[in-house]
Protein backbone atom coordinates (compact mmCIF):
# COMPACT_ATOMS: atom_id res chain seq x y z
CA UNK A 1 16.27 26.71 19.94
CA UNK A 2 18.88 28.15 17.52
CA UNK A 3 18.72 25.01 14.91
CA UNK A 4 14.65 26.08 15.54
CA UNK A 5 15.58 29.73 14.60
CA UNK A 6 17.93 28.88 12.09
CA UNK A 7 15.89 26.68 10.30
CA UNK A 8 12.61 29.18 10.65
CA UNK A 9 14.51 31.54 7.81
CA UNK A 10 12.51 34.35 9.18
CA UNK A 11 12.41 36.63 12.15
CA UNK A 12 9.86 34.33 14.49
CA UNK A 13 8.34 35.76 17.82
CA UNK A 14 9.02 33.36 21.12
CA UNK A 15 4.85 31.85 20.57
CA UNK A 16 5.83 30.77 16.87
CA UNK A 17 9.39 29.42 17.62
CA UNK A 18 7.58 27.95 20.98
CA UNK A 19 5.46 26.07 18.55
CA UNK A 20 7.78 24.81 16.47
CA UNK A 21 10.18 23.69 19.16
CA UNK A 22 7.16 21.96 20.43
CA UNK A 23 7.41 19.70 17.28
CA UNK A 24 10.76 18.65 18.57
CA UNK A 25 10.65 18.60 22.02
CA UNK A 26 6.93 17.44 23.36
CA UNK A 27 5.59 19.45 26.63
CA UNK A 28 8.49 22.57 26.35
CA UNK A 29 6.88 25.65 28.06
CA UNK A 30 6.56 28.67 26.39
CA UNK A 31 7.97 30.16 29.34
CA UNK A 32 11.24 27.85 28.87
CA UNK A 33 11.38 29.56 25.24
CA UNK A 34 11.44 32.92 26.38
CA UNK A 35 14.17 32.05 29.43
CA UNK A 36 16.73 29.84 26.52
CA UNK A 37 15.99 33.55 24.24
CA UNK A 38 16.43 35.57 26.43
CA UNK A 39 19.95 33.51 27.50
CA UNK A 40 21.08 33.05 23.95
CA UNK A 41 20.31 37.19 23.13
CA UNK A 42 22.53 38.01 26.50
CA UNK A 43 25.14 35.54 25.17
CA UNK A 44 25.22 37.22 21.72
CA UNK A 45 23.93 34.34 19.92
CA UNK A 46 20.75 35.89 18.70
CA UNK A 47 19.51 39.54 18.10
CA UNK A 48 16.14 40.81 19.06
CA UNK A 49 14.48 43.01 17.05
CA UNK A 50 11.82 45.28 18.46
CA UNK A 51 8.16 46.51 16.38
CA UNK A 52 6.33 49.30 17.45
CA UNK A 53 3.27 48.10 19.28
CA UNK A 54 4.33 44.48 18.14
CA UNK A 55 6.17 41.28 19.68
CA UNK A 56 9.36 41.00 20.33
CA UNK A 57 10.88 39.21 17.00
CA UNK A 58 14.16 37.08 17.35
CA UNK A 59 16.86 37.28 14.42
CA UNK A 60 20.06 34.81 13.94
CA UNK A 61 21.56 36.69 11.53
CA UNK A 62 24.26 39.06 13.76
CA UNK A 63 25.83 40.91 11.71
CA UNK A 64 24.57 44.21 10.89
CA UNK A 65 22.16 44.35 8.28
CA UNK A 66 18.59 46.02 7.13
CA UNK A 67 15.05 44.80 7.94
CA UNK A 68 11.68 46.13 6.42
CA UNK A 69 8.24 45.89 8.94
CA UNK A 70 4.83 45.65 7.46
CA UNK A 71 3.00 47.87 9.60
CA UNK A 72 -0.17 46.17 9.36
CA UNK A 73 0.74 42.25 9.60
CA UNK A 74 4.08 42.71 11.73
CA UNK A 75 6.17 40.64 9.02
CA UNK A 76 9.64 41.37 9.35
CA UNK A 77 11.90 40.58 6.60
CA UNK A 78 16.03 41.34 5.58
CA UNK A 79 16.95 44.21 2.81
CA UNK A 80 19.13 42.50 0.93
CA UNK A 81 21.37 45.22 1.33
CA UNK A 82 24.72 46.79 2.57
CA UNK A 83 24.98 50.43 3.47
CA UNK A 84 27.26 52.69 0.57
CA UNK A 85 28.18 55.02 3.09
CA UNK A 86 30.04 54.46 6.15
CA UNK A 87 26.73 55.69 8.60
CA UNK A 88 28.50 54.95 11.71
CA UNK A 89 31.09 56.89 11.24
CA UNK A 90 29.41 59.63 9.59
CA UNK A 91 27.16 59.52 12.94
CA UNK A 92 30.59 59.16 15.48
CA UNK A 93 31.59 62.44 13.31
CA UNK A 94 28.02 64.16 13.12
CA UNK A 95 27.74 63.93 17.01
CA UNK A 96 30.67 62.67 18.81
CA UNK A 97 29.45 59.57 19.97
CA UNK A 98 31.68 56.27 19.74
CA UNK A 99 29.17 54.00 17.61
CA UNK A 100 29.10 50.65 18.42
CA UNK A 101 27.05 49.09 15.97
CA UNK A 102 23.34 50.22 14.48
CA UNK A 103 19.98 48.89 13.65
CA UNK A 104 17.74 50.09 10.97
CA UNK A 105 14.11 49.13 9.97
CA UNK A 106 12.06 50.30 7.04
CA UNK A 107 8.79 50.38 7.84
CA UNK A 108 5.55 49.53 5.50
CA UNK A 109 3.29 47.18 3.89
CA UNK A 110 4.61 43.87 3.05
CA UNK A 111 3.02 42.60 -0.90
CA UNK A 112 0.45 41.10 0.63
CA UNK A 113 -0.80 43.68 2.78
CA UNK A 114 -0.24 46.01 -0.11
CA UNK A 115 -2.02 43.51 -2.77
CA UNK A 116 -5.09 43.40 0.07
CA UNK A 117 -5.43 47.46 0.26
CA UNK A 118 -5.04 47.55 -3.54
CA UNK A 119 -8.00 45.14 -3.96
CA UNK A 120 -9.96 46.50 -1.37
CA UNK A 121 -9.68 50.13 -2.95
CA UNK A 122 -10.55 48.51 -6.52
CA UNK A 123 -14.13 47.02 -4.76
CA UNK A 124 -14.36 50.53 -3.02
CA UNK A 125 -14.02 52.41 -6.59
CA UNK A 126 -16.42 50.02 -8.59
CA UNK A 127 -18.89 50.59 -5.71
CA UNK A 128 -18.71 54.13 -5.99
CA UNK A 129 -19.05 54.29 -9.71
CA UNK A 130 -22.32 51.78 -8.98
């Protein structure tokens, strides 16, 4: 499952890596997907990443780092970016907490979802000026 995730390059959900593991490994159960996740998140090997009102998506990449969520597909994808300020310990100062780490998520449209609103407004305004 993690040369599966690793080779996915993208943040899959435990049906899509199920599917490609299937490739691989004829008659695996999705159900034996979720128990070798769930086992490789508790082990540290793998991060999950949570969506609002969307599946559970599964990330190899552990060190800390950025992810943007397209609100209306549920793509998930890295920032490409490292934080200028030092937010955990401006948060450990700001409120006394010892951080341990941190997780951040912009959230969206992806290009394609924003290429598909853009179009469908266009078709909207030409039938309005019908």
């Amino acid at each position: 499952m993690l040369e599966e995730l690793a080779r996915a390059g993208n943040h899959p959900t435990a049906d899509e890596l199920h599917r490609s593991v299937r490739r691989r490994i004829d008659g695996v159960s999705l159900a034996t997907v979720y128990r070798g996740l769930d086992a490789l998140v508790r082990q540290g090997h793998v991060r999950v990443i949570e969506t609002a009102g969307g599946p559970r998506r599964f990330d190899r990449t552990l060190e800390d780092h950025y992810h943007v969520v397209c609100q209306r597909c549920g793509r998930v994808g890295d920032v490409g970016l490292r934080s200028r300020v030092p937010l955990e310990s401006t948060v450990a100062d700001a409120c006394g907490f010892r951080v341990l780490g941190h997780r951040l998520s912009f959230t969206g449209l992806c290009p394609v979802c924003a290429d598909k609103g853009k179009a469908a407004r266009q078709l909207q305004d030409g039938r309005r000026r019908q």
